[in-house]
PDB file of N, CA and C in Angstrom:
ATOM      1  N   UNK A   1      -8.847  30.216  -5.810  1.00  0.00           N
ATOM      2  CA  UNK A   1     -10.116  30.881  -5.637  1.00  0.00           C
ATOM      3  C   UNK A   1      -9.827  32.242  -5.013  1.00  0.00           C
ATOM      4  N   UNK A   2     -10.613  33.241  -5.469  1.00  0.00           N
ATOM      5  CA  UNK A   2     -10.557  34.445  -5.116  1.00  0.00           C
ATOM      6  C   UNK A   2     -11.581  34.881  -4.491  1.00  0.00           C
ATOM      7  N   UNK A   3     -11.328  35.617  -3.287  1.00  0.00           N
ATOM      8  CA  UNK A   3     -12.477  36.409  -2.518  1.00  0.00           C
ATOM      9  C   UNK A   3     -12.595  37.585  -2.520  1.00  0.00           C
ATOM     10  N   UNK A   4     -13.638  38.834  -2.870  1.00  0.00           N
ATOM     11  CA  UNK A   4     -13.160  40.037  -2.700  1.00  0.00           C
ATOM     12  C   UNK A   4     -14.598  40.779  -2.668  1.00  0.00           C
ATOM     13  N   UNK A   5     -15.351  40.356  -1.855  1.00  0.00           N
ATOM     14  CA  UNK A   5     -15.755  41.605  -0.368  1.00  0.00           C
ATOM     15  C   UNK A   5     -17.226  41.498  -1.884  1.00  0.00           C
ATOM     16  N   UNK A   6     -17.556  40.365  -2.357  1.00  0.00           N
ATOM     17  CA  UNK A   6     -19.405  40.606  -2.934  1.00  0.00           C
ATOM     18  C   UNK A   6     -20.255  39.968  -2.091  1.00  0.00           C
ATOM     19  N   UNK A   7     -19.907  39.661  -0.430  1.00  0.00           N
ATOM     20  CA  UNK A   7     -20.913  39.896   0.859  1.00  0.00           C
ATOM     21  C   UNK A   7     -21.797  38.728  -0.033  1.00  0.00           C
ATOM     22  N   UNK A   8     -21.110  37.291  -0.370  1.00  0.00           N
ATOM     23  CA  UNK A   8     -22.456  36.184  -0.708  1.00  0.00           C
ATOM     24  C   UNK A   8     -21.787  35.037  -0.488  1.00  0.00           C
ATOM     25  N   UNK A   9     -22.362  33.655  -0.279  1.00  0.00           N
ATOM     26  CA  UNK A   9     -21.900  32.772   0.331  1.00  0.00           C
ATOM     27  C   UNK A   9     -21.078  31.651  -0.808  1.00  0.00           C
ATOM     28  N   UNK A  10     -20.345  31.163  -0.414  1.00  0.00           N
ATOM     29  CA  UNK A  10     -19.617  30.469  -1.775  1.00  0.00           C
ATOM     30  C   UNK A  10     -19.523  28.440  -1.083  1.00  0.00           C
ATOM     31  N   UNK A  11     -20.537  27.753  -1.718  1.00  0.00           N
ATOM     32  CA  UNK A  11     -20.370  26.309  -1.390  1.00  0.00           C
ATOM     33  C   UNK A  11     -19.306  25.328  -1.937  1.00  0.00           C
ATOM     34  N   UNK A  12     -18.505  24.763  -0.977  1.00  0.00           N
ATOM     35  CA  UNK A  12     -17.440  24.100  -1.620  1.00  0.00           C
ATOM     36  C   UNK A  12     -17.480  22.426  -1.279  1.00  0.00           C
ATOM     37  N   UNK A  13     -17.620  21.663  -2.070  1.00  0.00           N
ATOM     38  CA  UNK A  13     -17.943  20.181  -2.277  1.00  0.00           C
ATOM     39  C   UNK A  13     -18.349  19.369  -3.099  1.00  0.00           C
ATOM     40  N   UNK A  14     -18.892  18.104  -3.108  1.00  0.00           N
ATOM     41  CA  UNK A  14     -18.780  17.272  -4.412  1.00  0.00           C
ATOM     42  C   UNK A  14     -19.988  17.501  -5.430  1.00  0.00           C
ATOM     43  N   UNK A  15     -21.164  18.102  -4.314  1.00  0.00           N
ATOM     44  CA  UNK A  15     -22.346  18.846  -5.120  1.00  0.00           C
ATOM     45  C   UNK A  15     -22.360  19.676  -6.398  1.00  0.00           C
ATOM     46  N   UNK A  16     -22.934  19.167  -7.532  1.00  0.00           N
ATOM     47  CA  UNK A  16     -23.597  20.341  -8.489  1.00  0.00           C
ATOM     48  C   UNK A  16     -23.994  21.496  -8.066  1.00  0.00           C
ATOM     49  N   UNK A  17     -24.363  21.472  -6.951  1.00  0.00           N
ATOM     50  CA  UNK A  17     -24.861  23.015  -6.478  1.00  0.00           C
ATOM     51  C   UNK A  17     -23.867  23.801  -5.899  1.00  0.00           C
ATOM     52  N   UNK A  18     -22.690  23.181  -5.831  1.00  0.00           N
ATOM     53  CA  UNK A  18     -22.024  23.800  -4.950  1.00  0.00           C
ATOM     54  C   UNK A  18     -20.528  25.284  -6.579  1.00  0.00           C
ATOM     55  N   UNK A  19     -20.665  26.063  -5.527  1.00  0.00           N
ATOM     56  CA  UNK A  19     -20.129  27.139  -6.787  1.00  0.00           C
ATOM     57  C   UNK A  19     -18.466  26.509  -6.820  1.00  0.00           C
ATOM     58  N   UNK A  20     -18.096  25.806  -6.061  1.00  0.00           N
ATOM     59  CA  UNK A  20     -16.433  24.942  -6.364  1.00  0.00           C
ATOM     60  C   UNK A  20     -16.974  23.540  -5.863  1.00  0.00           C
ATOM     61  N   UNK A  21     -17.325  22.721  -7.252  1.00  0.00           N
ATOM     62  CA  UNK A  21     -17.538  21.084  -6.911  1.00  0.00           C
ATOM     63  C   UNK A  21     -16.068  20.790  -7.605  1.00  0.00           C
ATOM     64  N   UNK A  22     -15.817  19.811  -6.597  1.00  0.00           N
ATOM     65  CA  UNK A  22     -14.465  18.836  -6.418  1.00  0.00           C
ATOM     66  C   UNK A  22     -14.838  17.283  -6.677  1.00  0.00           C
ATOM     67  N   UNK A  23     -14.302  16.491  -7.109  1.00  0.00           N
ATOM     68  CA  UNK A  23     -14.716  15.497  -7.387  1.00  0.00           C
ATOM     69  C   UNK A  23     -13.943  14.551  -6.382  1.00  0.00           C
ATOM     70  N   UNK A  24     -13.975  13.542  -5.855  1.00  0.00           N
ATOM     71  CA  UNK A  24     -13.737  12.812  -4.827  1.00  0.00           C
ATOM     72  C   UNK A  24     -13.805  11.051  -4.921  1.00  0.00           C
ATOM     73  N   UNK A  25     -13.098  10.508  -5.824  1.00  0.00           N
ATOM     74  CA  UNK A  25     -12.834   9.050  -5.855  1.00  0.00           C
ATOM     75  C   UNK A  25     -13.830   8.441  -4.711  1.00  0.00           C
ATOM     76  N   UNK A  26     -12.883   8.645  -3.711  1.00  0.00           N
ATOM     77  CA  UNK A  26     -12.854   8.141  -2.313  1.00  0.00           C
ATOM     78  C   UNK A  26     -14.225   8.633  -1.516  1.00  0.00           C
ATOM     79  N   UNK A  27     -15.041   9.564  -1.784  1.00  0.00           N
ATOM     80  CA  UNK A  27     -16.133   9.965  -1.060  1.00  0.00           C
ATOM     81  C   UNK A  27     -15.736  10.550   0.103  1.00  0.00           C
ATOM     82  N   UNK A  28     -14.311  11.212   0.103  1.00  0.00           N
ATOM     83  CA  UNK A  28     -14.196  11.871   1.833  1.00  0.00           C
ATOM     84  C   UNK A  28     -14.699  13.253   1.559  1.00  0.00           C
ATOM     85  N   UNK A  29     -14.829  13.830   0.140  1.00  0.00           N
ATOM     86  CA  UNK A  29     -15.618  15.187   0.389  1.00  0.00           C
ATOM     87  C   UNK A  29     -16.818  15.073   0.324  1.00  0.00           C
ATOM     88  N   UNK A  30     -17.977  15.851   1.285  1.00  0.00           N
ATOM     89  CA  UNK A  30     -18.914  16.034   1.392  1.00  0.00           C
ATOM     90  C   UNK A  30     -19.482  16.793   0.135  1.00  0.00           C
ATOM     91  N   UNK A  31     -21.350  16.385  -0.172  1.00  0.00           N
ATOM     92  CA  UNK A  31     -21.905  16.995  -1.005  1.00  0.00           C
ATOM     93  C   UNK A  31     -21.785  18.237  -1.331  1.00  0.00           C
ATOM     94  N   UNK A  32     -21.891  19.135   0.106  1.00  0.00           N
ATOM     95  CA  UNK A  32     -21.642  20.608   0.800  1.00  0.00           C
ATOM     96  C   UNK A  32     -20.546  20.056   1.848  1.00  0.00           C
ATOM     97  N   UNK A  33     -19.420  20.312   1.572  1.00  0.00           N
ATOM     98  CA  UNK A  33     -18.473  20.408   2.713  1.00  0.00           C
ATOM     99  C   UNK A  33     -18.270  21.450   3.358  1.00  0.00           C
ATOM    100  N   UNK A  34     -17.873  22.765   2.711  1.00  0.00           N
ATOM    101  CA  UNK A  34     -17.786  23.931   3.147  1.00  0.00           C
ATOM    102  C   UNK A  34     -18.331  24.737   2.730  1.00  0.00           C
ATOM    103  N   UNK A  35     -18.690  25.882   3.968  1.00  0.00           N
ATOM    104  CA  UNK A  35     -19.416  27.424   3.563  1.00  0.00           C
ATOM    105  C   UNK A  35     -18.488  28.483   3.729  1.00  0.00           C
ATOM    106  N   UNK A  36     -18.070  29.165   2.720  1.00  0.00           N
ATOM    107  CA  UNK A  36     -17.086  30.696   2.780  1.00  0.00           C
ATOM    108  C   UNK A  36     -17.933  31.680   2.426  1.00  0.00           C
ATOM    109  N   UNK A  37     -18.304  32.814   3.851  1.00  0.00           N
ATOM    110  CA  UNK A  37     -18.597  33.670   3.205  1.00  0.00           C
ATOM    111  C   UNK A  37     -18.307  34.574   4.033  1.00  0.00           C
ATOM    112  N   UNK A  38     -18.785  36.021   3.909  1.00  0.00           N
ATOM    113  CA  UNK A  38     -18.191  37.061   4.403  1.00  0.00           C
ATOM    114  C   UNK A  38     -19.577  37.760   4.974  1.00  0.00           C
ATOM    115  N   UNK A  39     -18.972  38.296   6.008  1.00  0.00           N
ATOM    116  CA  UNK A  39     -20.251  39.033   6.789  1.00  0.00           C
ATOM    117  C   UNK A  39     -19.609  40.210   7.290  1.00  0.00           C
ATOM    118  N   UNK A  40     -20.103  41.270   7.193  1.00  0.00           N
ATOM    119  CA  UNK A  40     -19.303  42.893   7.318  1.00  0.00           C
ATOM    120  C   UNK A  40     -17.864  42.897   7.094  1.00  0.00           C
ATOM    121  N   UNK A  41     -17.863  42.193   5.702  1.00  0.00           N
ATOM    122  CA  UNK A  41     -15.861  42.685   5.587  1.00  0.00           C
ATOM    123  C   UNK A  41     -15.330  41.600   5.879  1.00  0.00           C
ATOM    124  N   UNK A  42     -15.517  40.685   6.405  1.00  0.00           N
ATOM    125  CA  UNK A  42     -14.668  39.453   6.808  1.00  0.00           C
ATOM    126  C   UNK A  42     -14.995  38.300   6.456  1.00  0.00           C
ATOM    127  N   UNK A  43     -14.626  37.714   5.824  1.00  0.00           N
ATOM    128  CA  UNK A  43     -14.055  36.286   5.309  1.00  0.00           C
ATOM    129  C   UNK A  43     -14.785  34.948   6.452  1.00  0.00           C
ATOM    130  N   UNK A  44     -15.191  34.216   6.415  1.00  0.00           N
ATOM    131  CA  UNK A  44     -15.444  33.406   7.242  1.00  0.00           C
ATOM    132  C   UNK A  44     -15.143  31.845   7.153  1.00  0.00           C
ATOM    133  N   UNK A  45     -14.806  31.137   6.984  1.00  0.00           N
ATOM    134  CA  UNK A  45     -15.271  29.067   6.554  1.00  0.00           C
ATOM    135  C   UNK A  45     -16.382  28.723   7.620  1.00  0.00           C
ATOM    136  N   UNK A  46     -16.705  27.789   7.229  1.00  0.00           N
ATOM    137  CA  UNK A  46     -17.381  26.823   8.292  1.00  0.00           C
ATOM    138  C   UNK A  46     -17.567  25.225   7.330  1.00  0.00           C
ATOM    139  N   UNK A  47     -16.979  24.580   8.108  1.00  0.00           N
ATOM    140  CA  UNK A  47     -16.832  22.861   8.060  1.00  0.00           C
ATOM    141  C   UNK A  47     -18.250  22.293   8.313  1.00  0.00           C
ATOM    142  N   UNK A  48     -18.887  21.780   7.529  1.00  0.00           N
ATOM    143  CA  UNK A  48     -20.126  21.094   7.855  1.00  0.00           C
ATOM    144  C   UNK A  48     -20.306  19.523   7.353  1.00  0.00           C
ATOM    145  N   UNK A  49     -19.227  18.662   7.241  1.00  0.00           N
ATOM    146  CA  UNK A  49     -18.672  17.570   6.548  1.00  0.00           C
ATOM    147  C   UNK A  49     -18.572  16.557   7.778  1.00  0.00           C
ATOM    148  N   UNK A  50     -18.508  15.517   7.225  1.00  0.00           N
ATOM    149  CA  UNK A  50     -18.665  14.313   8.174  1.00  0.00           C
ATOM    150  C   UNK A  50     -16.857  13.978   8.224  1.00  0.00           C
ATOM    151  N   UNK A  51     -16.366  14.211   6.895  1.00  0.00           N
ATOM    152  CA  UNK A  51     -14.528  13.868   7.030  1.00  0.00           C
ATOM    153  C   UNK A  51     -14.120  15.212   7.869  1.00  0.00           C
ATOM    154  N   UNK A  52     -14.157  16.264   8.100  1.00  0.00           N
ATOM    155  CA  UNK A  52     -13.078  17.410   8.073  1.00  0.00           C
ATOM    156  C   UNK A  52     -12.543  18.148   7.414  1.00  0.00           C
ATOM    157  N   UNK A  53     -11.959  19.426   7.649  1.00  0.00           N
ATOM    158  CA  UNK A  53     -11.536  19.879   6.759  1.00  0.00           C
ATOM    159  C   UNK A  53     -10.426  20.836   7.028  1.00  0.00           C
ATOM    160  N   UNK A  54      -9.300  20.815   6.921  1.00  0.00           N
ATOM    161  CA  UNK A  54      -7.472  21.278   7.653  1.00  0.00           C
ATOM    162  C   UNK A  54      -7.536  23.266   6.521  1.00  0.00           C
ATOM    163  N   UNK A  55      -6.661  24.203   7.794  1.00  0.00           N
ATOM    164  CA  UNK A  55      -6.599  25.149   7.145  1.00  0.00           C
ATOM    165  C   UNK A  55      -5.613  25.259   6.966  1.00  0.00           C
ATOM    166  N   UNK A  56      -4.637  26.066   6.280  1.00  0.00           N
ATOM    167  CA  UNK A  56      -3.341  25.936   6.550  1.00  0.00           C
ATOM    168  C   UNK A  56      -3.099  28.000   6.081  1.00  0.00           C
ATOM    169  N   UNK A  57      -2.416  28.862   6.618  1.00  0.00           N
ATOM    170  CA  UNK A  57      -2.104  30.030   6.712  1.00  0.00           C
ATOM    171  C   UNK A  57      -0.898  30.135   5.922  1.00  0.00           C
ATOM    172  N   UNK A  58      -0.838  30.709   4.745  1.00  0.00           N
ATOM    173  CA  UNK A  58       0.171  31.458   4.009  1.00  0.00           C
ATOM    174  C   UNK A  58       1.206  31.716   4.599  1.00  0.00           C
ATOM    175  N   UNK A  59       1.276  32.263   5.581  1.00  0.00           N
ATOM    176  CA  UNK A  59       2.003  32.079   6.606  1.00  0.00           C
ATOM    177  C   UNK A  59       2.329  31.629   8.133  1.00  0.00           C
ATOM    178  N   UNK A  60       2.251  30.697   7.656  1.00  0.00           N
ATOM    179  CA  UNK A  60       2.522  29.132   8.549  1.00  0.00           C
ATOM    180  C   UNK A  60       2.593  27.971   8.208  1.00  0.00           C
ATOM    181  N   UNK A  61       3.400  27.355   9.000  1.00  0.00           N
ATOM    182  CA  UNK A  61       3.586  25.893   8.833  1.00  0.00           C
ATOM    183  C   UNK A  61       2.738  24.613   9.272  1.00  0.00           C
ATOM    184  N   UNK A  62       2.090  25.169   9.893  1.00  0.00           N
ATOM    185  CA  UNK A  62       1.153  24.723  10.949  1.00  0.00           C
ATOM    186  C   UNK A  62      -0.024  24.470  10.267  1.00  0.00           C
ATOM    187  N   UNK A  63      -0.666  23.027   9.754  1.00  0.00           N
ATOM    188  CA  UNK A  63      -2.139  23.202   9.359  1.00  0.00           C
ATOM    189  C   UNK A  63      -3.156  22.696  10.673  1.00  0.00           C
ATOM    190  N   UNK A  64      -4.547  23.572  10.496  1.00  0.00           N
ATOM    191  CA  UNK A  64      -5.112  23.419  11.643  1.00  0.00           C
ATOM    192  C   UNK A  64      -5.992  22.497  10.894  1.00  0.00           C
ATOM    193  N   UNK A  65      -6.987  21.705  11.815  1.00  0.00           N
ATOM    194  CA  UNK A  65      -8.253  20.810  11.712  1.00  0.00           C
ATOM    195  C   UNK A  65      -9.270  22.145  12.510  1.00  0.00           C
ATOM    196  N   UNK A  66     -10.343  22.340  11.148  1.00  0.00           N
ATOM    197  CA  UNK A  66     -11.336  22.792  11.624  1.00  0.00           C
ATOM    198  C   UNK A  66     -12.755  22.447  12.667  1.00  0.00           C
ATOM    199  N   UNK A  67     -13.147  23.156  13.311  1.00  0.00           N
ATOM    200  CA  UNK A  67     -14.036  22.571  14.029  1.00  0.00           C
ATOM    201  C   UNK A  67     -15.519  22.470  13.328  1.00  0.00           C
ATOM    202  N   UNK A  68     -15.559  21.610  13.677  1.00  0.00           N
ATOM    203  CA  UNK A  68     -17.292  21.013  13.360  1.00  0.00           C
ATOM    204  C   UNK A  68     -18.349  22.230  13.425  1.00  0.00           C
ATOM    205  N   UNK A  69     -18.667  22.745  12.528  1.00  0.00           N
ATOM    206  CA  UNK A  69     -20.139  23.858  12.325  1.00  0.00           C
ATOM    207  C   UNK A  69     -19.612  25.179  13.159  1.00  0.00           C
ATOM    208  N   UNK A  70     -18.612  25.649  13.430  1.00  0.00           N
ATOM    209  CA  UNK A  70     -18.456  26.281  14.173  1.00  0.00           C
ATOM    210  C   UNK A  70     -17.690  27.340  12.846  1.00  0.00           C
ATOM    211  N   UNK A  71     -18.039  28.980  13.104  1.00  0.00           N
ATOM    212  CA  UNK A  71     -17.185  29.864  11.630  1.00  0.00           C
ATOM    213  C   UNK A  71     -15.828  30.319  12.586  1.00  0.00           C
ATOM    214  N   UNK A  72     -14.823  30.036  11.431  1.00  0.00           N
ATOM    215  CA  UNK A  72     -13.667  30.310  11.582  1.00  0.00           C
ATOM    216  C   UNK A  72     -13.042  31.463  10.494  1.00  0.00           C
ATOM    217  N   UNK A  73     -12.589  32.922  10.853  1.00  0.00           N
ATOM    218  CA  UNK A  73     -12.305  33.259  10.652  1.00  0.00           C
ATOM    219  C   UNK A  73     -10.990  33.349   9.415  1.00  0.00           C
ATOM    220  N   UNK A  74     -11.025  33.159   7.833  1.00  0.00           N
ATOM    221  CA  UNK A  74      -9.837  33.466   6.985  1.00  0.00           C
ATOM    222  C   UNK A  74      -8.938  34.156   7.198  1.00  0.00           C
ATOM    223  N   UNK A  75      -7.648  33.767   6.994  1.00  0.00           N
ATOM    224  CA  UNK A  75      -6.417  34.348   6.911  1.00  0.00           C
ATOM    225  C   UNK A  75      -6.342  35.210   5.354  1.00  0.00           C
ATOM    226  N   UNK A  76      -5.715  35.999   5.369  1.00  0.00           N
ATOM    227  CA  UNK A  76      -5.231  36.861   3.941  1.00  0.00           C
ATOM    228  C   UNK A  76      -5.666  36.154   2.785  1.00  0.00           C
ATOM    229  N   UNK A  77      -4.640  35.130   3.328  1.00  0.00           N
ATOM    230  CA  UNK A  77      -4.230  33.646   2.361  1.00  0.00           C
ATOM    231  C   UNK A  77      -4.155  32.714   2.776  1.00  0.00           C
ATOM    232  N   UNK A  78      -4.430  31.390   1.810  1.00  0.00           N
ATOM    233  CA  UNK A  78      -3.808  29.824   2.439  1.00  0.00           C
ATOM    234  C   UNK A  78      -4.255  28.986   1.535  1.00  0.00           C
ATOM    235  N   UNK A  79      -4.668  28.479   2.246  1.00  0.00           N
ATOM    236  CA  UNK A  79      -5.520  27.245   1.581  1.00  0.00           C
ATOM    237  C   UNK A  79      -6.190  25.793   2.569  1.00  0.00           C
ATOM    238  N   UNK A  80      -7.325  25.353   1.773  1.00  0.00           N
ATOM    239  CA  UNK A  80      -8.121  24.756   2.546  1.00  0.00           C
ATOM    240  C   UNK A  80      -8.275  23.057   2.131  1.00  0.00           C
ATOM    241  N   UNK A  81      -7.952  22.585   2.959  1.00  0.00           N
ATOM    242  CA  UNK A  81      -8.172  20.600   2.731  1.00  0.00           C
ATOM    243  C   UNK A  81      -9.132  20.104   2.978  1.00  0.00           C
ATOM    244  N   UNK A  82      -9.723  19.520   1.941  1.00  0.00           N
ATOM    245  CA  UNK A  82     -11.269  18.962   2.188  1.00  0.00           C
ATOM    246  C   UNK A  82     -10.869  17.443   2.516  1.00  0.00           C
ATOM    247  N   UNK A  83     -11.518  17.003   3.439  1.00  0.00           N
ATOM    248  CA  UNK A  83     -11.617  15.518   3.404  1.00  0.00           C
ATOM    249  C   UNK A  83     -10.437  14.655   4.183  1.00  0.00           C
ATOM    250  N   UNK A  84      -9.837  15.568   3.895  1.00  0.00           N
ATOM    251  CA  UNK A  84      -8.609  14.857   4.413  1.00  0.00           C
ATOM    252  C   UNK A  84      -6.943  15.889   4.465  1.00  0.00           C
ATOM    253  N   UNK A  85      -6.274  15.903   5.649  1.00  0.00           N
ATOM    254  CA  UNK A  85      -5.253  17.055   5.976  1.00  0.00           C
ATOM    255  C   UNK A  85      -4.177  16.821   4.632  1.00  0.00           C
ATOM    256  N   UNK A  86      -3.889  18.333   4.386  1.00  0.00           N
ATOM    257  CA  UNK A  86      -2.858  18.804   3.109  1.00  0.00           C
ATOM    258  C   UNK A  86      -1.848  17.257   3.380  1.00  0.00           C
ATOM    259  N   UNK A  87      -1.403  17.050   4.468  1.00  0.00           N
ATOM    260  CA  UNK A  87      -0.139  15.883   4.343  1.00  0.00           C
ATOM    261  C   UNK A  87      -0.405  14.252   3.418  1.00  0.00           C
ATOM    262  N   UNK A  88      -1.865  14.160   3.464  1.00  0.00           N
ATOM    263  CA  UNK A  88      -2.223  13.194   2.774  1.00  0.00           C
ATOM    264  C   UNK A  88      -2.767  13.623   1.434  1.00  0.00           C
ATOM    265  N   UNK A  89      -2.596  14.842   1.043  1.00  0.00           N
ATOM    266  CA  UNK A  89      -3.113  15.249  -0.114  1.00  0.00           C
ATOM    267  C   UNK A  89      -1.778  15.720  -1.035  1.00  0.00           C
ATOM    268  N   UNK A  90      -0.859  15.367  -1.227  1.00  0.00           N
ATOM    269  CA  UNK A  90       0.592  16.122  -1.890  1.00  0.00           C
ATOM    270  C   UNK A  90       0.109  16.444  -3.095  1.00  0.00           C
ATOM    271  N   UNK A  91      -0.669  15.658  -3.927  1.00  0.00           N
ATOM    272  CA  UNK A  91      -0.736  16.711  -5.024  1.00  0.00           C
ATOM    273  C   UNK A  91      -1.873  17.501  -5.322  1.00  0.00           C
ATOM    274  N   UNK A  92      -2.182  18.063  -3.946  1.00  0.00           N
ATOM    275  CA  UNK A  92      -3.355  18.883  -3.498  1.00  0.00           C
ATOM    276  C   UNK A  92      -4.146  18.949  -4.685  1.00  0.00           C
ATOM    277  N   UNK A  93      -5.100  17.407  -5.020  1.00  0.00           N
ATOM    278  CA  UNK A  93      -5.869  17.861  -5.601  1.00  0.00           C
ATOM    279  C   UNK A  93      -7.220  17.931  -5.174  1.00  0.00           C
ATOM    280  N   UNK A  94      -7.649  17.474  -3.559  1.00  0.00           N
ATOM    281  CA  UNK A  94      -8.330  17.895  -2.465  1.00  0.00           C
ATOM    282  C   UNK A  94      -8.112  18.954  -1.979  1.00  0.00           C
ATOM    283  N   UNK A  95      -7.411  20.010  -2.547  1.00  0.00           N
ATOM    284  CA  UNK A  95      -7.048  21.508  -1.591  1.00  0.00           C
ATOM    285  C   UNK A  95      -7.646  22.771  -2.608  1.00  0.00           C
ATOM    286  N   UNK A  96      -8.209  23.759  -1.804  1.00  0.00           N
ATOM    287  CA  UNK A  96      -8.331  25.347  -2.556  1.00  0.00           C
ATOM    288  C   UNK A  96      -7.304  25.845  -2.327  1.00  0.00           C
ATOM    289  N   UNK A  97      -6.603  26.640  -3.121  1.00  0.00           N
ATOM    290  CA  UNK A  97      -5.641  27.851  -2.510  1.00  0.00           C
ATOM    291  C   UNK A  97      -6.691  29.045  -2.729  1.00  0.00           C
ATOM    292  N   UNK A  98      -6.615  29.807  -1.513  1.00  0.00           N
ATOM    293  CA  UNK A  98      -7.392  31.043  -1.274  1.00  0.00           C
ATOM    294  C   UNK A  98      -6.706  32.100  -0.994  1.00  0.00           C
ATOM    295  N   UNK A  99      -7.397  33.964  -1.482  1.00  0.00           N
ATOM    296  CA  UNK A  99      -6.782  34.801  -1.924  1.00  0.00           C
ATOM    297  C   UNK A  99      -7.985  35.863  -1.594  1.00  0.00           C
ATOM    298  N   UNK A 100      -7.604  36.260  -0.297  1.00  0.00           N
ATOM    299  CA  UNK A 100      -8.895  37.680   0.097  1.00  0.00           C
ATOM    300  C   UNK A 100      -8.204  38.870  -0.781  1.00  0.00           C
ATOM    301  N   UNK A 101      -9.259  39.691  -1.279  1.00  0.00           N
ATOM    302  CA  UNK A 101      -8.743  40.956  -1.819  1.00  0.00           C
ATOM    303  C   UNK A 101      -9.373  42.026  -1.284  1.00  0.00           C
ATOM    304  N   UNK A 102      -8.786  42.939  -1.457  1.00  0.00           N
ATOM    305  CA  UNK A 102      -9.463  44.935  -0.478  1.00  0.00           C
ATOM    306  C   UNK A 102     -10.784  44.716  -1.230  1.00  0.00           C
ATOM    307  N   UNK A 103     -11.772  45.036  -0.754  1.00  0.00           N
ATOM    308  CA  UNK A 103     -13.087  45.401  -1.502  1.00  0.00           C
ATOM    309  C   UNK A 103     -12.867  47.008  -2.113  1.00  0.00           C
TER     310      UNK A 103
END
């Protein structure tokens, strides 16, 4: 998925409404799991899911667990785990890879 500075909100989860629906066997992604959007230039997530949802930084090794309703700031790059952390997902097919671009 690509981001690049059209300042509108992008829904990510198992929902029809949502502009990246994921499909989910298991029911750990939410209808609306996540909100990405950008507000003056910057990139934002926010986790609104009952499972969680892990970030992990392009550069880093380190995946974080997002906090509950709270906006967290995007990295360049990475990618994002719905439902359940990248380590239980290997063939990330619960994961976005994400890609901010210059507006």
């Amino acid at each position: 998925m690509t981001f690049d500075g059209d300042e509108k909100k992008h829904r990510l989860g198992r929902g029809p409404a949502c502009e990246l629906p994921i499909a989910d066997p298991e029911l750990r992604i939410s209808t609306t799991h996540l909100v990405v959007d950008c507000i003056d230039g910057y990139w934002f997530v926010q986790d609104i899911s009952r499972n969680g949802s892990w970030l992990l930084s392009a550069d880093s090794a380190h995946e974080m667990q997002m906090p509950y309703c709270q906006r967290a700031m995007l990295p360049q790059s990475g990618s994002l785990s719905l439902g359940r952390p990248a380590s239980l997902d290997p063939a990330q097919q619960f994961s976005v890879r994400f890609r901010i671009e210059p507006a």
